[in-house]
N, C-alpha and C. Protein backbone atom coordinates (compact mmCIF):
# COMPACT_ATOMS: atom_id res chain seq x y z
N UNK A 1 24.94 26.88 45.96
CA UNK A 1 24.11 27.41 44.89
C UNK A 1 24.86 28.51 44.15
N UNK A 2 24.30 29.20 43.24
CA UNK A 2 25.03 29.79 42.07
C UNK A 2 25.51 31.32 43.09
N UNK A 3 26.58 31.68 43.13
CA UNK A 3 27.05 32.46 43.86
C UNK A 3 27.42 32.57 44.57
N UNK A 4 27.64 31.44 45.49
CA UNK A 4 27.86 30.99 47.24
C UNK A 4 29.35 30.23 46.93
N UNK A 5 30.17 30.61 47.91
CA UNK A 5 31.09 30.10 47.93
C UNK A 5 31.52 28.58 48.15
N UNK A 6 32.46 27.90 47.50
CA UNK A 6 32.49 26.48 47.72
C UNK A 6 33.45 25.97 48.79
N UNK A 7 33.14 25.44 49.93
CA UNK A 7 34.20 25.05 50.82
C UNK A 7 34.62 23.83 50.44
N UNK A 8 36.03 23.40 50.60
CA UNK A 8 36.56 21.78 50.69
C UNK A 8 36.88 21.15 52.01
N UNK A 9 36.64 22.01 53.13
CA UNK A 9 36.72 21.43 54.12
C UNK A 9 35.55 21.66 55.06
N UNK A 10 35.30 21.07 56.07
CA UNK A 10 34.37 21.03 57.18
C UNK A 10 32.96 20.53 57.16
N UNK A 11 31.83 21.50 57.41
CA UNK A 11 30.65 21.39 57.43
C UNK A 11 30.10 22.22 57.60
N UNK A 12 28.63 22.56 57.44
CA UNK A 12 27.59 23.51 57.83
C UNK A 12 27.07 23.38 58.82
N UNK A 13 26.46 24.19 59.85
CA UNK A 13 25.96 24.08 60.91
C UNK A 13 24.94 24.19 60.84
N UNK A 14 24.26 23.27 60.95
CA UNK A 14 22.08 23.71 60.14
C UNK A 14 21.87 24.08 61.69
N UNK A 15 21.80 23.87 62.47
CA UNK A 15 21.20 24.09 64.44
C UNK A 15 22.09 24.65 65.29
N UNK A 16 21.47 25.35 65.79
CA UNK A 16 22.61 25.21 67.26
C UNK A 16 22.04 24.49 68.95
N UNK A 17 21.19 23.89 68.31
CA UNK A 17 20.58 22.69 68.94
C UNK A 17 21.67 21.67 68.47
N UNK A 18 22.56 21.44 69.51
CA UNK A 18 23.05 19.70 69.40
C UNK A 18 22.13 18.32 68.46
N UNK A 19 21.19 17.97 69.69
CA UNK A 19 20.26 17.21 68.91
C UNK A 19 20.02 17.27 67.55
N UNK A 20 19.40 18.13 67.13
CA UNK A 20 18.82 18.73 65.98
C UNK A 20 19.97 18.90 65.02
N UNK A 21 21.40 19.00 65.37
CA UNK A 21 22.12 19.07 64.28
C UNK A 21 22.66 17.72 64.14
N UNK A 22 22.66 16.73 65.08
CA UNK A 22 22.92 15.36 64.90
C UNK A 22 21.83 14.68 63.92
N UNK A 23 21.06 15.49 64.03
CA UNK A 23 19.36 14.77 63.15
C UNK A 23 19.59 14.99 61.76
N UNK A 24 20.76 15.86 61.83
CA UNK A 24 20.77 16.17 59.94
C UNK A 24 22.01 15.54 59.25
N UNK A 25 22.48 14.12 59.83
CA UNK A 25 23.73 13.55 59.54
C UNK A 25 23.56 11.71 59.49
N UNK A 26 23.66 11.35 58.58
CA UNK A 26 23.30 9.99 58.09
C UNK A 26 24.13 9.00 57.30
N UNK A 27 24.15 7.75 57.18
CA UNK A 27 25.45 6.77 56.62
C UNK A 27 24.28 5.60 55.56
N UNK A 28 24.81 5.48 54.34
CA UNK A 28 24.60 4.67 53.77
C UNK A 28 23.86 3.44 54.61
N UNK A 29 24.79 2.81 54.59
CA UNK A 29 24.54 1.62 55.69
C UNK A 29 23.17 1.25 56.94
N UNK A 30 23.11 2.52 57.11
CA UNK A 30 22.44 2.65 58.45
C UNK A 30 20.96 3.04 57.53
N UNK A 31 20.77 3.78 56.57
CA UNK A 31 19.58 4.16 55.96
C UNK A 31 19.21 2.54 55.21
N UNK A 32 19.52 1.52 54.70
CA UNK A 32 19.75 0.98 54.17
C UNK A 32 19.00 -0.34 55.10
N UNK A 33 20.01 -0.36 56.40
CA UNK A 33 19.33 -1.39 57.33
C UNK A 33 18.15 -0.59 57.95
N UNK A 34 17.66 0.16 58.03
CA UNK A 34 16.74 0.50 58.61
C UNK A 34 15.54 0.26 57.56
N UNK A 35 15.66 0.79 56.08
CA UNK A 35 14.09 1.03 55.05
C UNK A 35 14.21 -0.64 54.72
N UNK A 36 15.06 -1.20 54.20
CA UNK A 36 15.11 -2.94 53.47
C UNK A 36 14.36 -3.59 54.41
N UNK A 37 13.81 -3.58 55.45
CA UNK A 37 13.70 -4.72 56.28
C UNK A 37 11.79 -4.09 56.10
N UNK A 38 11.84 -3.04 56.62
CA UNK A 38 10.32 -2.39 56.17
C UNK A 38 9.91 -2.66 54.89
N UNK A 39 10.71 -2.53 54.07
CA UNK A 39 9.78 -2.74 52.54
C UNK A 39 9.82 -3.83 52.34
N UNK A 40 10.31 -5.27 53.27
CA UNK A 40 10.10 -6.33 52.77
C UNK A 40 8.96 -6.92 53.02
N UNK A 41 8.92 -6.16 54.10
CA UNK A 41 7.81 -6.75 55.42
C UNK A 41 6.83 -6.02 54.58
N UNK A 42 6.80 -4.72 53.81
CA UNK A 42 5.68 -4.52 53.19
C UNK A 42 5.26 -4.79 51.99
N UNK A 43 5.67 -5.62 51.24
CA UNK A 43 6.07 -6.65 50.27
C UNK A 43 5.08 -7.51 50.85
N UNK A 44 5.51 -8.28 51.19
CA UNK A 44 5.40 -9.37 52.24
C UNK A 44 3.63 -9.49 52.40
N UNK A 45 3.65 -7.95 53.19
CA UNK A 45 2.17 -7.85 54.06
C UNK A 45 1.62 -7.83 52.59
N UNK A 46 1.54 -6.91 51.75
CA UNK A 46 0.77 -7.00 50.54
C UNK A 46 0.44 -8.18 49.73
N UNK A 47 1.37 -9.07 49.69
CA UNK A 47 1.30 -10.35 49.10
C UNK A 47 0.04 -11.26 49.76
N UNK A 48 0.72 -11.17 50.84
CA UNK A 48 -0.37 -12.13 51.98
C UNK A 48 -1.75 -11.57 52.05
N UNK A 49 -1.75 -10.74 51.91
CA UNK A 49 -2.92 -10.08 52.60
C UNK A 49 -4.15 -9.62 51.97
N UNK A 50 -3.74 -9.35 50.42
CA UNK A 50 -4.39 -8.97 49.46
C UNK A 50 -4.36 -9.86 48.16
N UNK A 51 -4.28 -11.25 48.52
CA UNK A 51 -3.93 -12.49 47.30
C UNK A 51 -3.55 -11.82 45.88
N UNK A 52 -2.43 -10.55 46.09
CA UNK A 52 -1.95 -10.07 45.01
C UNK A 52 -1.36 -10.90 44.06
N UNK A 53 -0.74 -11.67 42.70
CA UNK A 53 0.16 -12.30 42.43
C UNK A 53 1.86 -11.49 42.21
N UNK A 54 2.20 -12.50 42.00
CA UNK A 54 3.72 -11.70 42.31
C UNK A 54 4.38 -11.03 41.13
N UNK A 55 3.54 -11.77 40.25
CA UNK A 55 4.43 -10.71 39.24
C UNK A 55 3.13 -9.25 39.17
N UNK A 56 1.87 -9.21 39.52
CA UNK A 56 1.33 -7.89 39.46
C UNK A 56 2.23 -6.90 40.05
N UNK A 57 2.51 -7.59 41.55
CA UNK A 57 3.58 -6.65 42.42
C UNK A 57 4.65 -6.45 42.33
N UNK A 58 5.61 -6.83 41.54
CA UNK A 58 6.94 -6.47 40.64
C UNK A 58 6.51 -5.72 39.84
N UNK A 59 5.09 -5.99 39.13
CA UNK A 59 5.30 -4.88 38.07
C UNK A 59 5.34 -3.48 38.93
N UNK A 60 4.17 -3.54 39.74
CA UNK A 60 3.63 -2.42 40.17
C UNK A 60 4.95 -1.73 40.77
N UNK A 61 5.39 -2.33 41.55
CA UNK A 61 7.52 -2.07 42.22
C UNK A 61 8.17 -1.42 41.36
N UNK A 62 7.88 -1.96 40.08
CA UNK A 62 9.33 -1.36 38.89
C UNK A 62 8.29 -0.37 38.76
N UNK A 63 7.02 0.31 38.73
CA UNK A 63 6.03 1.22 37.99
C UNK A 63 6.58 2.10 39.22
N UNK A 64 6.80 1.73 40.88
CA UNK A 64 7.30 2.39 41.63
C UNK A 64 8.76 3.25 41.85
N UNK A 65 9.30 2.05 41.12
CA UNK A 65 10.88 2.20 41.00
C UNK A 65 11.28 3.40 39.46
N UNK A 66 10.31 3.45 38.81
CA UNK A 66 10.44 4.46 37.96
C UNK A 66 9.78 5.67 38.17
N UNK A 67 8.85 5.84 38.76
CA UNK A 67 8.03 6.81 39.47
C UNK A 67 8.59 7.72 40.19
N UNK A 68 9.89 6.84 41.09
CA UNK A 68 11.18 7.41 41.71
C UNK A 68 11.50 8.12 40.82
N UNK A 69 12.13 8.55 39.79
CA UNK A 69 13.14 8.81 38.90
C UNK A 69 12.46 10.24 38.45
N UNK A 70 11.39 10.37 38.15
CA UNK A 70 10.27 11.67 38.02
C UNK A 70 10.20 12.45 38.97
N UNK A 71 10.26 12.03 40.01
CA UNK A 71 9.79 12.32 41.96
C UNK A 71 11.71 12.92 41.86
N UNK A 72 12.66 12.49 41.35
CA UNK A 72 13.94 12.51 41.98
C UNK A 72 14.02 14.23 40.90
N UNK A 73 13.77 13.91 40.16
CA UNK A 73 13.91 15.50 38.99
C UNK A 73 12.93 16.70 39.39
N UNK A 74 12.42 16.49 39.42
CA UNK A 74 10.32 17.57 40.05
C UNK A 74 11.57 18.12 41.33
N UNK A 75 12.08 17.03 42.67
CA UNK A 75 12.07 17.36 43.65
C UNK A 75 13.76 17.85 43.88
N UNK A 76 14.65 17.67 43.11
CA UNK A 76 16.23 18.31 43.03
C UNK A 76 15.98 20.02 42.43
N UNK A 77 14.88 20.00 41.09
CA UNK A 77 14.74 20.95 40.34
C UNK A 77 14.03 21.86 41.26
N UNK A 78 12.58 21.75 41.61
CA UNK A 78 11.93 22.64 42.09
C UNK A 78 11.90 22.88 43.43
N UNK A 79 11.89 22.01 44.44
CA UNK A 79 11.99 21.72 45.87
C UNK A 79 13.87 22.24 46.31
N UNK A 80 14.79 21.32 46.25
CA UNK A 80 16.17 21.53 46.30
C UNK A 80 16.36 22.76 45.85
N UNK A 81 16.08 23.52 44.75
CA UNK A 81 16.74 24.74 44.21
C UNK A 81 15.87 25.63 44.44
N UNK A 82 14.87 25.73 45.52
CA UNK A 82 13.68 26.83 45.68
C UNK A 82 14.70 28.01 45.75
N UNK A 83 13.68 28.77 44.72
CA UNK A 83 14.76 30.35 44.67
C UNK A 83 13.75 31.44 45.40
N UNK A 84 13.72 32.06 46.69
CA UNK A 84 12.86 32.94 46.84
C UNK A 84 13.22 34.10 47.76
N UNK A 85 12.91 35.13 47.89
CA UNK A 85 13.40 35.88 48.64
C UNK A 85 13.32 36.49 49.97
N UNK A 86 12.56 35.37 50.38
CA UNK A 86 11.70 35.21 51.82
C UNK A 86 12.52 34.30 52.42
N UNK A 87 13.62 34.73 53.63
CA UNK A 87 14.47 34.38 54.67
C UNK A 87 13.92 32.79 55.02
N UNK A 88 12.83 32.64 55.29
CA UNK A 88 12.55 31.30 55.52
C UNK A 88 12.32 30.40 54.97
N UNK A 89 12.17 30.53 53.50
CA UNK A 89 12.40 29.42 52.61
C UNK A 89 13.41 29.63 51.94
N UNK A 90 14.33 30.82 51.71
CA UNK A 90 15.79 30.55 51.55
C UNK A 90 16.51 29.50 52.58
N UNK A 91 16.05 29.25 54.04
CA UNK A 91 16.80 28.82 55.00
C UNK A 91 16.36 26.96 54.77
N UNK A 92 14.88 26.54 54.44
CA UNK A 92 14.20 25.86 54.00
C UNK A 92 15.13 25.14 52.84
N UNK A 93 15.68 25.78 51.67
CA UNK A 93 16.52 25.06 50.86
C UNK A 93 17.81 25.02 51.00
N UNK A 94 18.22 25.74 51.66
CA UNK A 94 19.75 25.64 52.52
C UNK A 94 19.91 24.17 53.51
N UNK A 95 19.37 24.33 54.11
CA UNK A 95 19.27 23.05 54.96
C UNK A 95 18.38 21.48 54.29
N UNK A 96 17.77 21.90 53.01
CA UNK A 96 17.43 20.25 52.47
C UNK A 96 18.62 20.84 51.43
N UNK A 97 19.33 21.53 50.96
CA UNK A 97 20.36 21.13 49.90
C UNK A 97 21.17 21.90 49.38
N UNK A 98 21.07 23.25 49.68
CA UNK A 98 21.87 24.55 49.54
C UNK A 98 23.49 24.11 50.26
N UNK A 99 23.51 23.58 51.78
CA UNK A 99 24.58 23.26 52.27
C UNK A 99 25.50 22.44 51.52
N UNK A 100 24.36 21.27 50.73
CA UNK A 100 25.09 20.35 50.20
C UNK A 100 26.55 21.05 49.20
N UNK A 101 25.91 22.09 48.39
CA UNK A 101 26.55 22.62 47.26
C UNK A 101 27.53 23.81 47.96
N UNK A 102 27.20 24.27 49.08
CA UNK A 102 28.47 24.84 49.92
C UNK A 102 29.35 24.32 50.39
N UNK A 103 28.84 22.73 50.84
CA UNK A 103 30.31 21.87 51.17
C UNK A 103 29.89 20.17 50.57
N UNK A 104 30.33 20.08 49.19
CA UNK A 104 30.11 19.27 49.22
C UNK A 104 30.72 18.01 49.47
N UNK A 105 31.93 18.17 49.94
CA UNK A 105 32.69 16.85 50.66
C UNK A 105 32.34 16.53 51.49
N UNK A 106 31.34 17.21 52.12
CA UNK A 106 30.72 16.57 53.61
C UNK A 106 29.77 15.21 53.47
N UNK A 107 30.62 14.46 53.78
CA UNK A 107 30.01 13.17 53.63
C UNK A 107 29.09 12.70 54.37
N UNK A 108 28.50 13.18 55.33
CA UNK A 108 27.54 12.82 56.36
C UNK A 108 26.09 13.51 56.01
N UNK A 109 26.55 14.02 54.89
CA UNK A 109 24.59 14.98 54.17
C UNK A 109 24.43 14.55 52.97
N UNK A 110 25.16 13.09 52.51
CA UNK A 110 25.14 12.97 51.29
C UNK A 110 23.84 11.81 51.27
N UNK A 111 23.22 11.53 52.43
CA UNK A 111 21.93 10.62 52.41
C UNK A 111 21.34 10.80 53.48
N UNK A 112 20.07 11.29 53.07
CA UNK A 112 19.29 11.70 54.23
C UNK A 112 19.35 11.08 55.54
N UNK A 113 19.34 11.60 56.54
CA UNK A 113 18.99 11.33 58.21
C UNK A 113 17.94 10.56 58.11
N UNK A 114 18.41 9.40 59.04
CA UNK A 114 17.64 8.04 59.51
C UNK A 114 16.12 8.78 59.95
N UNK A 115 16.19 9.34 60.93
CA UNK A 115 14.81 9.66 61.68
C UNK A 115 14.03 10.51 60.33
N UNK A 116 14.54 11.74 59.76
CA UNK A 116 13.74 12.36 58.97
C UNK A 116 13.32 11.62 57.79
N UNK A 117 14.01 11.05 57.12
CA UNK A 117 13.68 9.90 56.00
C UNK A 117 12.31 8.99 56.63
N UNK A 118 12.56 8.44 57.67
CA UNK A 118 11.25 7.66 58.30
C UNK A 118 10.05 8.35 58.47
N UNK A 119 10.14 9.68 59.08
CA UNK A 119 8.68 10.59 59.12
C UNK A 119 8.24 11.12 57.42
N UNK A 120 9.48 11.11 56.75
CA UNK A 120 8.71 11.35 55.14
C UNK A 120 8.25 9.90 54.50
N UNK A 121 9.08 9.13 54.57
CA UNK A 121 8.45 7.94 53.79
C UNK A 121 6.77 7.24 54.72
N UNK A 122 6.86 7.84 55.68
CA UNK A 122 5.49 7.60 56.59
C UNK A 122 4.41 8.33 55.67
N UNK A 123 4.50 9.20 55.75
CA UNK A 123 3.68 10.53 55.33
C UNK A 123 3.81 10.00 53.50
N UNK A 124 4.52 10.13 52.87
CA UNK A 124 4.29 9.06 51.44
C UNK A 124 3.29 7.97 51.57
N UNK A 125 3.80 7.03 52.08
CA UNK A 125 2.93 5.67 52.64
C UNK A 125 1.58 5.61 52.67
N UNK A 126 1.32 6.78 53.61
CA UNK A 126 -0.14 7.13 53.74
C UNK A 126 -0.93 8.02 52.92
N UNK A 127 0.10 8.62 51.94
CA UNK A 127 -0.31 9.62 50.70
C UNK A 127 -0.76 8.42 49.58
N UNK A 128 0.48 7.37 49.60
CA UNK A 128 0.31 6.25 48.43
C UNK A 128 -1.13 5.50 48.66
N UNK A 129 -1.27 4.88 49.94
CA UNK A 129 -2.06 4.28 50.30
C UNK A 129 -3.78 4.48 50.02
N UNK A 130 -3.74 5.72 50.53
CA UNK A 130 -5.06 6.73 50.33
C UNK A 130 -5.36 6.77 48.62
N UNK A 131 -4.71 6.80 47.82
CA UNK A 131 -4.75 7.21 46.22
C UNK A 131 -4.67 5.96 45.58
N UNK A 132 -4.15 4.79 46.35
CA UNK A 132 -3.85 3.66 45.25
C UNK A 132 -4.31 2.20 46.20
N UNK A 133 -4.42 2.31 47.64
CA UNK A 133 -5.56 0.99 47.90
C UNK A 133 -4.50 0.14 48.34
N UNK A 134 -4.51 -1.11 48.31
CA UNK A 134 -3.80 -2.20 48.56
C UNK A 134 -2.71 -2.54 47.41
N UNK A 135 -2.80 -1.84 46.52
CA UNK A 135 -1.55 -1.27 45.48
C UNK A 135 0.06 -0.65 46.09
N UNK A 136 -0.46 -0.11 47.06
CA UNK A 136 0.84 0.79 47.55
C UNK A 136 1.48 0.00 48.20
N UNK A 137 1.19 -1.27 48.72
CA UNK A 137 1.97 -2.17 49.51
C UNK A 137 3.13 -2.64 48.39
N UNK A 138 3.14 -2.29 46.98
CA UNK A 138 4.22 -3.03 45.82
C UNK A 138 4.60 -1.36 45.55
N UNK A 139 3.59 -0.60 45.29
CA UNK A 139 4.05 0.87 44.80
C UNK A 139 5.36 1.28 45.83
N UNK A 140 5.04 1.44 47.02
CA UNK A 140 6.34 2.14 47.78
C UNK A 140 7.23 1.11 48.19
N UNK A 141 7.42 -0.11 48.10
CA UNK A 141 9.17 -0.49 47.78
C UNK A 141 9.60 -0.33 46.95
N UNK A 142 9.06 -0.11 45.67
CA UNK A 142 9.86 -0.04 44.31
C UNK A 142 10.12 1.58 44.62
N UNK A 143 9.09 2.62 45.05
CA UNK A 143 9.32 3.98 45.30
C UNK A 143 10.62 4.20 46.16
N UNK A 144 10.89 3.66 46.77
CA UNK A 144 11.47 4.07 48.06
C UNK A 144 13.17 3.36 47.74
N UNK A 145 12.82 1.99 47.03
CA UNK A 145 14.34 1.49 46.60
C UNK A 145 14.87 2.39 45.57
N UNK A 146 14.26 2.89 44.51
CA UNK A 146 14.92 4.37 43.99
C UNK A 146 15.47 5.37 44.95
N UNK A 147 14.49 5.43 45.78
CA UNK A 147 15.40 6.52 46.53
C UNK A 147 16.76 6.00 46.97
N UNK A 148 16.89 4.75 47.65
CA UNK A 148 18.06 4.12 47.86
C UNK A 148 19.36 4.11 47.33
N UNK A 149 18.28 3.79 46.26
CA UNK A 149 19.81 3.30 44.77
C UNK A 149 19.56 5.18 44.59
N UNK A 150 19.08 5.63 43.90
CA UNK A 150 19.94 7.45 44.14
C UNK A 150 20.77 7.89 45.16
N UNK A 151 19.80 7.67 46.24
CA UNK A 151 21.08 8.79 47.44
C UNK A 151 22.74 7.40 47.59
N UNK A 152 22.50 6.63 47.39
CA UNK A 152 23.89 5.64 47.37
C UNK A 152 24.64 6.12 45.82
N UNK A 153 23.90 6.04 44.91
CA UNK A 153 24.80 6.75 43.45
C UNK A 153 25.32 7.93 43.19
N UNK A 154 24.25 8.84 44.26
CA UNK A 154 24.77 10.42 44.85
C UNK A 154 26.13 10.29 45.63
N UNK A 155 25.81 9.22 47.02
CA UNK A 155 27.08 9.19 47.63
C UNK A 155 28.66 8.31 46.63
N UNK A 156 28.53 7.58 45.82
CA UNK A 156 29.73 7.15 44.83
C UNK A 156 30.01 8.28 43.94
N UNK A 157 29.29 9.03 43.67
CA UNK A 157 29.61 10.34 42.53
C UNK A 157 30.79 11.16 43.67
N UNK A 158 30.47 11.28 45.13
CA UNK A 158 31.74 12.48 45.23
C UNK A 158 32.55 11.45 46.18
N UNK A 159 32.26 10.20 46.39
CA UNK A 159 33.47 9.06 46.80
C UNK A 159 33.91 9.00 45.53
N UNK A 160 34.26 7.79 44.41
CA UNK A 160 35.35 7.44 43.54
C UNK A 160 35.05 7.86 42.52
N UNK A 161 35.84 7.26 41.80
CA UNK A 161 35.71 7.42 40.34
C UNK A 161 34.54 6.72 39.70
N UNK A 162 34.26 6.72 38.40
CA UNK A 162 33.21 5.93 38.02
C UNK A 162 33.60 4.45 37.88
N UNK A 163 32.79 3.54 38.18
CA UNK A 163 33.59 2.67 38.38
C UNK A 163 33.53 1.95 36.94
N UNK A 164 32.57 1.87 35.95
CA UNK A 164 32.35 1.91 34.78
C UNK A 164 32.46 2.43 33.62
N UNK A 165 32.49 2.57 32.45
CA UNK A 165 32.90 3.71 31.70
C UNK A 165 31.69 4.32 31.28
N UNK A 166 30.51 3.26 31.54
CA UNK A 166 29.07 3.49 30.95
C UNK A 166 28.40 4.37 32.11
N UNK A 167 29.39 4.27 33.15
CA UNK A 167 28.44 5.50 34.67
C UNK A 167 29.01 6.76 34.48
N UNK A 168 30.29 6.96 33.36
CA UNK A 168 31.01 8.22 33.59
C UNK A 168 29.88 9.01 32.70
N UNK A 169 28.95 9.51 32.35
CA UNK A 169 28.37 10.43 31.87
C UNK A 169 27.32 11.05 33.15
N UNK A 170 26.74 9.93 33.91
CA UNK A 170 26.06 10.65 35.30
C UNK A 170 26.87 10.96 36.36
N UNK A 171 28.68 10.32 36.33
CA UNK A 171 29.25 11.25 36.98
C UNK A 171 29.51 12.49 36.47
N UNK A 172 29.76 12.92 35.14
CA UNK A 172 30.05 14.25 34.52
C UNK A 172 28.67 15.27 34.85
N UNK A 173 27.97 14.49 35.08
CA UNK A 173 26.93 15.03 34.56
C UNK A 173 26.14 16.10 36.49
N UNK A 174 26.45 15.17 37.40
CA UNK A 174 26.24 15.86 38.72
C UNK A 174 27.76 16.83 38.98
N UNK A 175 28.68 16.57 38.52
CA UNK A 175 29.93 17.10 38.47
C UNK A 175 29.63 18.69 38.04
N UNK A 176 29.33 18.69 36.65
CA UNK A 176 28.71 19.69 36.00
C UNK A 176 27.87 20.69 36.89
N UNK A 177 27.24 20.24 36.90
CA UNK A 177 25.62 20.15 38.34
C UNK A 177 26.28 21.06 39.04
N UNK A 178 27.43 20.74 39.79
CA UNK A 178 27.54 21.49 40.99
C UNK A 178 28.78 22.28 40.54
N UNK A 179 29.34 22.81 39.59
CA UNK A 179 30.73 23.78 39.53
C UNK A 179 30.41 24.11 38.22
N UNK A 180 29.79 23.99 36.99
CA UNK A 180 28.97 24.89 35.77
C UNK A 180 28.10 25.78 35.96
N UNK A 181 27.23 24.74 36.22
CA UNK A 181 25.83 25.49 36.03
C UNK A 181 24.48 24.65 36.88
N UNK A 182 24.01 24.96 38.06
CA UNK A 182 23.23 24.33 39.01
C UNK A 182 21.70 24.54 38.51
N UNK A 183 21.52 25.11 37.23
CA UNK A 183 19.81 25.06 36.58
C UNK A 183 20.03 23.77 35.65
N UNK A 184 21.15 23.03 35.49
CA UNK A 184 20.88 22.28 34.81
C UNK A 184 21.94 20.33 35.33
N UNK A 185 21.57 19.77 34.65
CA UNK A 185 21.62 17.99 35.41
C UNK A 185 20.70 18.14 36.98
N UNK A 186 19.67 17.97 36.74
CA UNK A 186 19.26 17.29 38.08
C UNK A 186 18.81 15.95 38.31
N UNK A 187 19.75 15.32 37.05
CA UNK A 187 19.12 13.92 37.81
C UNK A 187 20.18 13.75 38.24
N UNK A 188 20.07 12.67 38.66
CA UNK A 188 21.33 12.17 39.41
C UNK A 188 21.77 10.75 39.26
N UNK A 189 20.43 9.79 39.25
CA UNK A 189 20.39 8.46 39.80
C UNK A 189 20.25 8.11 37.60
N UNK A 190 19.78 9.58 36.85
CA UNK A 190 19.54 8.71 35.47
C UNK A 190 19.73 10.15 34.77
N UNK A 191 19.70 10.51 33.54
CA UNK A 191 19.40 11.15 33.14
C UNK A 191 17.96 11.87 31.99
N UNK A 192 17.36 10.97 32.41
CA UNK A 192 16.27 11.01 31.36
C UNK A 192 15.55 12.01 31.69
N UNK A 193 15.11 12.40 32.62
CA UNK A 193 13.73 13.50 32.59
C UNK A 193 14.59 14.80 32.17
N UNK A 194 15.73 14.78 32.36
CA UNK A 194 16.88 16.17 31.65
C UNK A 194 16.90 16.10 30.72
N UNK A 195 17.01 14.83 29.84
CA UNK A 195 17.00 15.17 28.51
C UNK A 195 15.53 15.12 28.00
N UNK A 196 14.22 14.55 28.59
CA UNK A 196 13.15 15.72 28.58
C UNK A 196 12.79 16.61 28.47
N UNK A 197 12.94 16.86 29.53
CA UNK A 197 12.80 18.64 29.57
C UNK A 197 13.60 19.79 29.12
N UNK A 198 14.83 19.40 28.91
CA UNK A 198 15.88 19.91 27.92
C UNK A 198 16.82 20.69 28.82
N UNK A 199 17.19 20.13 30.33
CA UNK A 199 17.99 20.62 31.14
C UNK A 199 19.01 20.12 30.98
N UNK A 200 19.72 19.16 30.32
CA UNK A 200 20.93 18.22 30.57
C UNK A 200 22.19 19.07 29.57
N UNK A 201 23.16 18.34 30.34
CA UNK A 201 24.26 18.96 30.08
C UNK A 201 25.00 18.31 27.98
N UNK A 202 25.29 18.77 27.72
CA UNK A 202 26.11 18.62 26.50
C UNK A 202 27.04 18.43 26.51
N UNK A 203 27.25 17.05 27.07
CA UNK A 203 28.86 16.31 27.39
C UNK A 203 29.68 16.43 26.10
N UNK A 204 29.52 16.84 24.82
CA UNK A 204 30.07 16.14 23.64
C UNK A 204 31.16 17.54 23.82
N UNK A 205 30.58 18.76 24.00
CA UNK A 205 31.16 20.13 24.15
C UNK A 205 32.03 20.31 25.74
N UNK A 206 31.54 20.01 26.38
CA UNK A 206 31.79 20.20 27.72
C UNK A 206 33.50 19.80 28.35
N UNK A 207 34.72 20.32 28.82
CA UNK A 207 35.23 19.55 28.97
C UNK A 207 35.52 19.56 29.94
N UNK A 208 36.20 18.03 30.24
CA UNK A 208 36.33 17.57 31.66
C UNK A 208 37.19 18.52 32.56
N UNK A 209 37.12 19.10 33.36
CA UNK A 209 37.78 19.89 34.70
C UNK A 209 37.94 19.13 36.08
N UNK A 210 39.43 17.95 35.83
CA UNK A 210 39.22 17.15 36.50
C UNK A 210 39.38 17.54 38.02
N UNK A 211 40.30 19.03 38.02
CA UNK A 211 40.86 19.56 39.37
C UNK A 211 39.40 19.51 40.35
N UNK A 212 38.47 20.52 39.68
CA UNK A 212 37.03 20.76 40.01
C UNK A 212 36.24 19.83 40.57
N UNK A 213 36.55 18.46 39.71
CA UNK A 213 35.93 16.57 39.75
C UNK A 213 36.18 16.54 41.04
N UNK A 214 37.59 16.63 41.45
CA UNK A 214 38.05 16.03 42.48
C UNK A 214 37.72 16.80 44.01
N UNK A 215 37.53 18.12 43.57
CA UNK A 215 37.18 18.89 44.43
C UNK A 215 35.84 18.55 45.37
N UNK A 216 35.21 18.01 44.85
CA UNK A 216 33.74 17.74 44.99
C UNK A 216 33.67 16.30 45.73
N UNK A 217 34.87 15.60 45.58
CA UNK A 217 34.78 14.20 46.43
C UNK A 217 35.15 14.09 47.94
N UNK A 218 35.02 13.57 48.76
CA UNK A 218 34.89 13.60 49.97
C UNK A 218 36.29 12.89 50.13
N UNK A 219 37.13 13.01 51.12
CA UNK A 219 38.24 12.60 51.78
C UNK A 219 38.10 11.03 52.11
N UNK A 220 38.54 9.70 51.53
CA UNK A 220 37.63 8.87 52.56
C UNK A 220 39.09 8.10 53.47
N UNK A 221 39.16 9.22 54.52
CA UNK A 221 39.92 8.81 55.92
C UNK A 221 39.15 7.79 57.11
């Protein structure tokens, strides 16, 4: 965060509980096989179960899958960057994302922990469920595959290059994020609710600091 020094090597130590610091370290892959197989099955159950048709529940998925994208800005901006001066919710945003921006080559915090991801998307589930009925069975895969496709577009922003020329503005743009100015790009996965709300960066002025770029990518040994 704005003032804190930037490391290029190592990690943060969120515990000194073993356990508990293994709980805060997670792989693409592994988040990936664990939620896909649940949201199909809850796909699935909704279809069957509630003679939904299939394109209601695509829509409702993509109404989910964009819903993400609002949920991803609200919760980088206000949640991730909580500014307060009370030790325990300074420690509170340090450990969901303060660390991130102290080391951000640490490739093992770049997508949430298997177990904690499961007790929040639970607790969603049953938030969705309660407010929207036999709806939420299409609402939270489309919710939840945003989250996917973000924390995986989070983890390619400090692995490679862009691999597109049309992705290099949301790589400039989290780049920015973390070595400019951290009140502004919080999207990550898009940029739209930034240029909403009028947080986004001014790529046209801005110039590239590729030393900085590179600084921010993870080693991949």
């Amino acid at each position: 965060m704005k003032g804190q020094k930037v490391e290029n090597s190592g990690q943060a130590q969120l515990f000194t509980n073993p356990f508990l610091e293994r709980m805060t370290k997670g792989h693409p892959a592994l988040s990936w096989g664990i939620h896909v197989p649940i949201l199909a099955y809850c796909f699935y159950y909704g279809y069957t179960s509630y003679e939904m048709s299939l394109r209601l529940m695509f829509g409702i998925a993509l109404f989910g899958l964009f819903f993400w994208t609002f949920f991803e800005y609200i919760a980088h901006r206000y949640i991730f960057h909580l500014i307060s001066e009370k030790e325990g919710i300074q420690k509170f945003a340090y450990i969901m994302h303060g660390n991130h921006h102290h080391y951000p080559k640490d490739r093992s915090r770049l997508f949430m922990p298997p177990i904690p991801s499961l007790i929040i998307v639970s607790v969603l589930f049953t938030l969705f469920y309660f407010a929207a009925g036999k709806f939420a069975f299409a609402f939270y895969p489309g919710f939840v595959l945003g989250w996917l496709s973000y924390a995986s577009m989070h983890y390619l922003i400090h692995a490679i290059e862009p691999p597109f020329k049309f992705l290099q503005p949301l790589w400039r743009n989290h780049h920015l994020h973390h070595y400019r100015n951290d009140h502004l790009g919080f999207g990550v996965s898009n940029t739209f609710w930034d240029k909403i709300f009028g947080t986004t960066f001014d790529l046209k002025k801005e110039r590239i600091d590729r030393k900085k770029s590179k600084e921010l990518m993870f080693d991949k040994k």
